[in-house]
N, C-alpha and C. Protein backbone atom coordinates (compact mmCIF):
# COMPACT_ATOMS: atom_id res chain seq x y z
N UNK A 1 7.14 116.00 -151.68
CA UNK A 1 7.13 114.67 -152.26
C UNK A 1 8.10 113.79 -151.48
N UNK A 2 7.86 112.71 -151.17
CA UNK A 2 8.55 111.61 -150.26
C UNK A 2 9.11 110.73 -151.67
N UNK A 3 10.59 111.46 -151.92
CA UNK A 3 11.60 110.47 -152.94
C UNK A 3 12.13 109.77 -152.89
N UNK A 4 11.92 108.81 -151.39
CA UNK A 4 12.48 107.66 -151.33
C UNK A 4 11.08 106.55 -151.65
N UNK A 5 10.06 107.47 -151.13
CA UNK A 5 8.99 106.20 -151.35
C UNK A 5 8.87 106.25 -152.85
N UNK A 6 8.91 107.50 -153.77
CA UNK A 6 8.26 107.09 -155.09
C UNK A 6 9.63 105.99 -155.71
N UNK A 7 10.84 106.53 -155.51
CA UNK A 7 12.15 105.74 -155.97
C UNK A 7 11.87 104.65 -155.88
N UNK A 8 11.50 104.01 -154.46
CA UNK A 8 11.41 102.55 -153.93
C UNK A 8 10.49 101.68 -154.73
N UNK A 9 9.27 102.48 -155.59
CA UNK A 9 8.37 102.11 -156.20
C UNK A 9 8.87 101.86 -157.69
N UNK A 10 9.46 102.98 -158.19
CA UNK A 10 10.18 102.67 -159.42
C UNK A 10 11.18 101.19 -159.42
N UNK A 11 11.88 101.49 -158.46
CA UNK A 11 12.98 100.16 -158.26
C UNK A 11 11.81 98.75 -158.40
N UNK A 12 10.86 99.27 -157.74
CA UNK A 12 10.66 97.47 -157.04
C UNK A 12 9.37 96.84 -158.06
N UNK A 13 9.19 98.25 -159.64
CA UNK A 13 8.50 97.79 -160.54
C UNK A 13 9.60 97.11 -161.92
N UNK A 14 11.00 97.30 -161.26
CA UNK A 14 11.81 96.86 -162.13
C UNK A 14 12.79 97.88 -162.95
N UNK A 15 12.06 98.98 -163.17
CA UNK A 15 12.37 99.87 -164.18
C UNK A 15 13.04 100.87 -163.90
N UNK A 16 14.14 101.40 -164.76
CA UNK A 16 15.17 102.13 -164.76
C UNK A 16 14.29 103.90 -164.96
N UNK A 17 15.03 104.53 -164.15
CA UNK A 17 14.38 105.91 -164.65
C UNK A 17 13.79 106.90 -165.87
N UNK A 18 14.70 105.57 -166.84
CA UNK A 18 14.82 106.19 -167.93
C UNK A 18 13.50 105.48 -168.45
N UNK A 19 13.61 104.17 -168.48
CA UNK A 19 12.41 103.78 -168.46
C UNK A 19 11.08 104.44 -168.06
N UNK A 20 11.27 104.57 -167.07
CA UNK A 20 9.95 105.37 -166.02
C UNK A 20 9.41 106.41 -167.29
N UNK A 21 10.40 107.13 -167.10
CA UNK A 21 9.98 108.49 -167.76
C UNK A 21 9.66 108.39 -169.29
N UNK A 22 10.01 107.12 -170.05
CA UNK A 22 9.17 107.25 -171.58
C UNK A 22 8.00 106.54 -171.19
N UNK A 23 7.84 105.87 -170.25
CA UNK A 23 6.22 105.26 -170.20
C UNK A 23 5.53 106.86 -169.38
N UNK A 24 6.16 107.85 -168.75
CA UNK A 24 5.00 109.16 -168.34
C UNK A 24 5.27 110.08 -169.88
N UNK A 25 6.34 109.66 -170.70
CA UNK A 25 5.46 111.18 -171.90
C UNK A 25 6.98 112.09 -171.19
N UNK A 26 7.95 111.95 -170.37
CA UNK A 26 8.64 113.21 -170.52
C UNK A 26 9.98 112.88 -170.62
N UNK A 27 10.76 113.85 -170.23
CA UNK A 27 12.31 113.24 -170.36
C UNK A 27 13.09 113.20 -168.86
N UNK A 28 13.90 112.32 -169.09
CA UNK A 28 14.26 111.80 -168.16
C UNK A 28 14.89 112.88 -166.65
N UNK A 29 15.34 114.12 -167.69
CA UNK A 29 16.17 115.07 -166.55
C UNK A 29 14.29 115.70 -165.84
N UNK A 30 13.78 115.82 -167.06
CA UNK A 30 11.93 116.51 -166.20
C UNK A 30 11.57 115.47 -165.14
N UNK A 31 11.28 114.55 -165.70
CA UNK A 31 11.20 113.51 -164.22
C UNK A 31 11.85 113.80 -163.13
N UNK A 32 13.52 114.34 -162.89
CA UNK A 32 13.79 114.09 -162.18
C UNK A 32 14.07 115.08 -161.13
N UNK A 33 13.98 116.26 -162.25
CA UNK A 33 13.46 117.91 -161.63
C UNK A 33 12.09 117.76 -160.74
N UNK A 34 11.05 116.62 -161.31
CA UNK A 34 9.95 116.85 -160.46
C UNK A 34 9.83 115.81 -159.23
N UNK A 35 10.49 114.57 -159.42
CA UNK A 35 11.32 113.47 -158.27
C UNK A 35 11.87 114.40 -157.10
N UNK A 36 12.49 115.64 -157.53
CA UNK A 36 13.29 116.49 -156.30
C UNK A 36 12.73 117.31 -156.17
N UNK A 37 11.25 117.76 -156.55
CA UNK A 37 10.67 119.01 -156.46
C UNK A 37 10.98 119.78 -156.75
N UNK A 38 11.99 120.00 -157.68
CA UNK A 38 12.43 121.62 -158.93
C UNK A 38 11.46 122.16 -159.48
N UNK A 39 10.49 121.07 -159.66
CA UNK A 39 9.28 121.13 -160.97
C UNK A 39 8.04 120.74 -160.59
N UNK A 40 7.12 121.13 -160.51
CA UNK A 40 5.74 120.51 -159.95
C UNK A 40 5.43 119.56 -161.13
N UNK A 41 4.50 118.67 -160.42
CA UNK A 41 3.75 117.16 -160.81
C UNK A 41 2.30 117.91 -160.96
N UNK A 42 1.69 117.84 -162.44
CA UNK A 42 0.65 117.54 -162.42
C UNK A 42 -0.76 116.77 -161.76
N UNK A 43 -1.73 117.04 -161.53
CA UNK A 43 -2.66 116.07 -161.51
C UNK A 43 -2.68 114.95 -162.62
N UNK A 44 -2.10 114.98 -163.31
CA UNK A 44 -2.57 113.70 -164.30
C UNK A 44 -1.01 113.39 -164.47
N UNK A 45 0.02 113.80 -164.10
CA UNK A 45 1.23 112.93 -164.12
C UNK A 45 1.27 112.18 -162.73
N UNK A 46 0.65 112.63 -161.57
CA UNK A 46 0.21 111.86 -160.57
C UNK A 46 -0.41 110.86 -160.92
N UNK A 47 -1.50 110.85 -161.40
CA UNK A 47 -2.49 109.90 -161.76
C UNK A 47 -1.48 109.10 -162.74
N UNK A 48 -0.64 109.38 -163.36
CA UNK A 48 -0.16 108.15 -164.69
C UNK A 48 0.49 107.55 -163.43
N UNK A 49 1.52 108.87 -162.93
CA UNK A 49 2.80 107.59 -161.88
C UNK A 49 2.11 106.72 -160.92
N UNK A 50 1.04 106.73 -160.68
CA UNK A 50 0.08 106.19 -159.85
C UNK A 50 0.00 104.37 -160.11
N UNK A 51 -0.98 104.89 -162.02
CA UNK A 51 -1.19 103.47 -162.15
C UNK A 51 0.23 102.89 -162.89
N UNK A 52 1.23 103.54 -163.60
CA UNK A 52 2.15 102.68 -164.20
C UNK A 52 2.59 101.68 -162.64
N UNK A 53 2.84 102.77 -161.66
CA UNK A 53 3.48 102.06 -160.65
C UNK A 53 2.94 101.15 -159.56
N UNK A 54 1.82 101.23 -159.77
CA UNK A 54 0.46 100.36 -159.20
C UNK A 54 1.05 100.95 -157.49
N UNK A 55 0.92 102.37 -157.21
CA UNK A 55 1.13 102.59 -156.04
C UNK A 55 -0.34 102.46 -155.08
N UNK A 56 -0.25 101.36 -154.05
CA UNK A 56 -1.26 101.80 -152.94
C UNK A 56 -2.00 102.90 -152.79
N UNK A 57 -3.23 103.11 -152.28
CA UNK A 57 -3.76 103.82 -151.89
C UNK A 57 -3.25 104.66 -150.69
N UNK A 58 -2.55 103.61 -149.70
CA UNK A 58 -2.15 104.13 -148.53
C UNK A 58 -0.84 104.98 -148.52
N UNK A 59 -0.26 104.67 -149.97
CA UNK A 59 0.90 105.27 -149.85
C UNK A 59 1.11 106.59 -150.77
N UNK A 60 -0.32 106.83 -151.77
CA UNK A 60 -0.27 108.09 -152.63
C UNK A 60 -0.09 109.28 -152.11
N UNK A 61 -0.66 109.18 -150.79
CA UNK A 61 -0.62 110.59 -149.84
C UNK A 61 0.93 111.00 -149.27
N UNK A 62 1.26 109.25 -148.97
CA UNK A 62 2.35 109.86 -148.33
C UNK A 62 3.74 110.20 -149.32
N UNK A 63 3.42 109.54 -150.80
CA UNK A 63 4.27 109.83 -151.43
C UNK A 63 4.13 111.52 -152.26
N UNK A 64 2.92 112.21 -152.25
CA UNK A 64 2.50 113.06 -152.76
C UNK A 64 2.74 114.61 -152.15
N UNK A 65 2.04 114.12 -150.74
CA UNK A 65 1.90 115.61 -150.14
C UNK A 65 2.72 114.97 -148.75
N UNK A 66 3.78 114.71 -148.80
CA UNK A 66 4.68 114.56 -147.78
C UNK A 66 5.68 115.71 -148.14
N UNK A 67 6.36 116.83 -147.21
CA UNK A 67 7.09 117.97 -147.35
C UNK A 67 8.52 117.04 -146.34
């Protein structure tokens, strides 16, 4: 996961992490286990962080399956 691009996306939708994480359904430390890759991301927590964050098309890949 590329955690500067998803971060950059959180920041630049306004919203605090904590925020972030009651609009996906989890808590804030799970978010952030899966932000650093402790914890795998669902297909459908992809898909929420997707549209809450209105991320590009061009940039899902690189924020997703970037190692």
């Amino acid at each position: 996961m590329n955690e500067n691009l998803l971060r950059a996306y959180i920041a630049n939708s306004g919203m605090s992490l904590t925020d972030f994480s009651s609009k996906m359904g989890v808590s804030t430390s799970t978010l952030y286990r899966k932000i650093k890759g402790k914890s795998h991301i669902t297909l459908n927590e992809a898909n929420a962080m997707v549209k809450i964050l209105k991320i590009r098309n061009r940039d899902i890949v690189k924020i997703f399956f970037n190692r």
